[in-house]
Protein backbone atom coordinates (compact mmCIF):
# COMPACT_ATOMS: atom_id res chain seq x y z
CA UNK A 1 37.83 -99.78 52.27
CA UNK A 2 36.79 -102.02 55.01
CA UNK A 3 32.99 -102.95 55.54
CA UNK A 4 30.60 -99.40 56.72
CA UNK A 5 28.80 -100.21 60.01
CA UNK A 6 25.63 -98.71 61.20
CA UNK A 7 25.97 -96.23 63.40
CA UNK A 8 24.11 -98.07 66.75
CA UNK A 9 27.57 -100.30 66.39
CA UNK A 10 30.13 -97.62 66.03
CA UNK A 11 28.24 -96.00 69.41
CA UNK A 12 29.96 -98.59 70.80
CA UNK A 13 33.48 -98.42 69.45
CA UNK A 14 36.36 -96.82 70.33
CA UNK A 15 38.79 -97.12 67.61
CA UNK A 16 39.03 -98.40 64.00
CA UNK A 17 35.46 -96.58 63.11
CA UNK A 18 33.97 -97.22 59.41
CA UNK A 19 30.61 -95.59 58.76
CA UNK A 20 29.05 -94.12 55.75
CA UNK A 21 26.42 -91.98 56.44
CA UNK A 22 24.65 -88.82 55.36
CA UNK A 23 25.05 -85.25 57.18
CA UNK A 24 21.76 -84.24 58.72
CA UNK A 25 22.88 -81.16 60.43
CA UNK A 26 25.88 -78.71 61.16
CA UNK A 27 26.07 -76.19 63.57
CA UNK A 28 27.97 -73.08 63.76
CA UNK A 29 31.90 -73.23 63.85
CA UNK A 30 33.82 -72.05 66.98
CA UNK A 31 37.45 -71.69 67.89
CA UNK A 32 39.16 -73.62 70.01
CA UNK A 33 42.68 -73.42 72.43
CA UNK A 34 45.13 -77.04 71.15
CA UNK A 35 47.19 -78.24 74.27
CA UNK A 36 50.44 -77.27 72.00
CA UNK A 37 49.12 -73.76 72.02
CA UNK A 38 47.71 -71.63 68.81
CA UNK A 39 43.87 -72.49 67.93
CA UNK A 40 41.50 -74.24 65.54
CA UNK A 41 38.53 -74.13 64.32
CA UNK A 42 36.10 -76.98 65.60
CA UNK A 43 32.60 -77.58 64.41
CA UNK A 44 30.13 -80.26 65.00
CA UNK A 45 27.91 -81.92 62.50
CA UNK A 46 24.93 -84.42 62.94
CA UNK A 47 25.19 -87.74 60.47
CA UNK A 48 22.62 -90.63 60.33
CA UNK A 49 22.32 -93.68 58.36
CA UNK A 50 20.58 -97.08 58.63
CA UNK A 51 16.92 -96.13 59.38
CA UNK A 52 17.74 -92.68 60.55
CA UNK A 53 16.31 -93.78 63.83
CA UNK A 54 18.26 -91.34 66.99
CA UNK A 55 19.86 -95.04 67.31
CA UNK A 56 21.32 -94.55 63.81
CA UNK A 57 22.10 -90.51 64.61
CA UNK A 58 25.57 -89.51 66.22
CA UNK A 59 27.57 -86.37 65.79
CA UNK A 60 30.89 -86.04 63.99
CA UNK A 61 33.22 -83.68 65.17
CA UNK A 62 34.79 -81.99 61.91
CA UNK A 63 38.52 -79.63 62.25
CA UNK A 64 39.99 -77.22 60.36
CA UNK A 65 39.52 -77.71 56.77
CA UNK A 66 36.71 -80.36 57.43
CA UNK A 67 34.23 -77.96 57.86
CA UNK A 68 33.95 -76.16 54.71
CA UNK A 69 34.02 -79.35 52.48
CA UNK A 70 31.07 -80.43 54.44
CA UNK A 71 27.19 -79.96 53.75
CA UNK A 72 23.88 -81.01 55.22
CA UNK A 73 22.45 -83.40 52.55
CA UNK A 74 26.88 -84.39 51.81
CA UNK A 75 27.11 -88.32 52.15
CA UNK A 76 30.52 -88.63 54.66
CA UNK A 77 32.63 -92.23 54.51
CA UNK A 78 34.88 -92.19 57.55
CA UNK A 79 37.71 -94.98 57.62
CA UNK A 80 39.47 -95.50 61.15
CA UNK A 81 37.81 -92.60 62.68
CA UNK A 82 37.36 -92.79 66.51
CA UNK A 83 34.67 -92.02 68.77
CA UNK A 84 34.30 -90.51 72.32
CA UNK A 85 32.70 -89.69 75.22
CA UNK A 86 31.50 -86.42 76.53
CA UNK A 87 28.76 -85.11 78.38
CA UNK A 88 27.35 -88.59 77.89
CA UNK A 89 27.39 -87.52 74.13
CA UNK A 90 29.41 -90.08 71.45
CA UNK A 91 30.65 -88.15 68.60
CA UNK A 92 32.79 -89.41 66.10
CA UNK A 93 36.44 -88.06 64.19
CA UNK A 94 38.64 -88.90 62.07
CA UNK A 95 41.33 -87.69 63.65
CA UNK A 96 44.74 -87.89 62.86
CA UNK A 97 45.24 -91.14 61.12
CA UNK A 98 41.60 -91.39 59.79
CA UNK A 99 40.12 -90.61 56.15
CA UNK A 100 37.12 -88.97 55.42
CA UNK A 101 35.62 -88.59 52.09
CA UNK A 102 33.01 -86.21 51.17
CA UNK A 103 30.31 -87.29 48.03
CA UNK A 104 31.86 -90.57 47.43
């Protein structure tokens, strides 16, 4: 696995994402339309790691199966996740060609 960075550095990332971090929070899952049609389920967690600082806090957007195998209080490694942008929010994926692993 390549080298964890704190999360105040992947804020600024796009692509290529490695943090290790524990899950703080999780709200409630909702459904969601996919541009190919049919629907998934989409929920969004809060991680933090460094000094737990709201520098060191960002969400991560968990899909699908995701969001069962993850708990407040889990530790989360994400490899080649991806961040983005909205509502001037960052939150952070794995997305397709990521990894995450839950308890390490």
């Amino acid at each position: 696995m390549s080298e964890s960075i704190p999360i105040s550095e992947a804020k600024k990332m796009r692509s290529g994402v490695n943090v290790e971090a524990e899950v703080i929070g999780k709200g409630e899952p909702r459904t969601v339309n996919l541009k190919s049609g049919g629907t998934v389920d989409v929920c969004d967690a809060t991680i933090a790691n460094g000094d737990g600082t709201e520098e060191n806090q960002m969400k991560l957007t968990l899909w699908g199966d995701d969001i069962k195998a993850v708990n407040v209080g889990d530790k989360v490694v994400i490899e080649n996740g991806y961040t983005n942008e909205f509502r001037g929010e960052v939150s952070l994926t794995k997305g397709k060609f990521g990894k995450m692993t839950v308890n390490p």
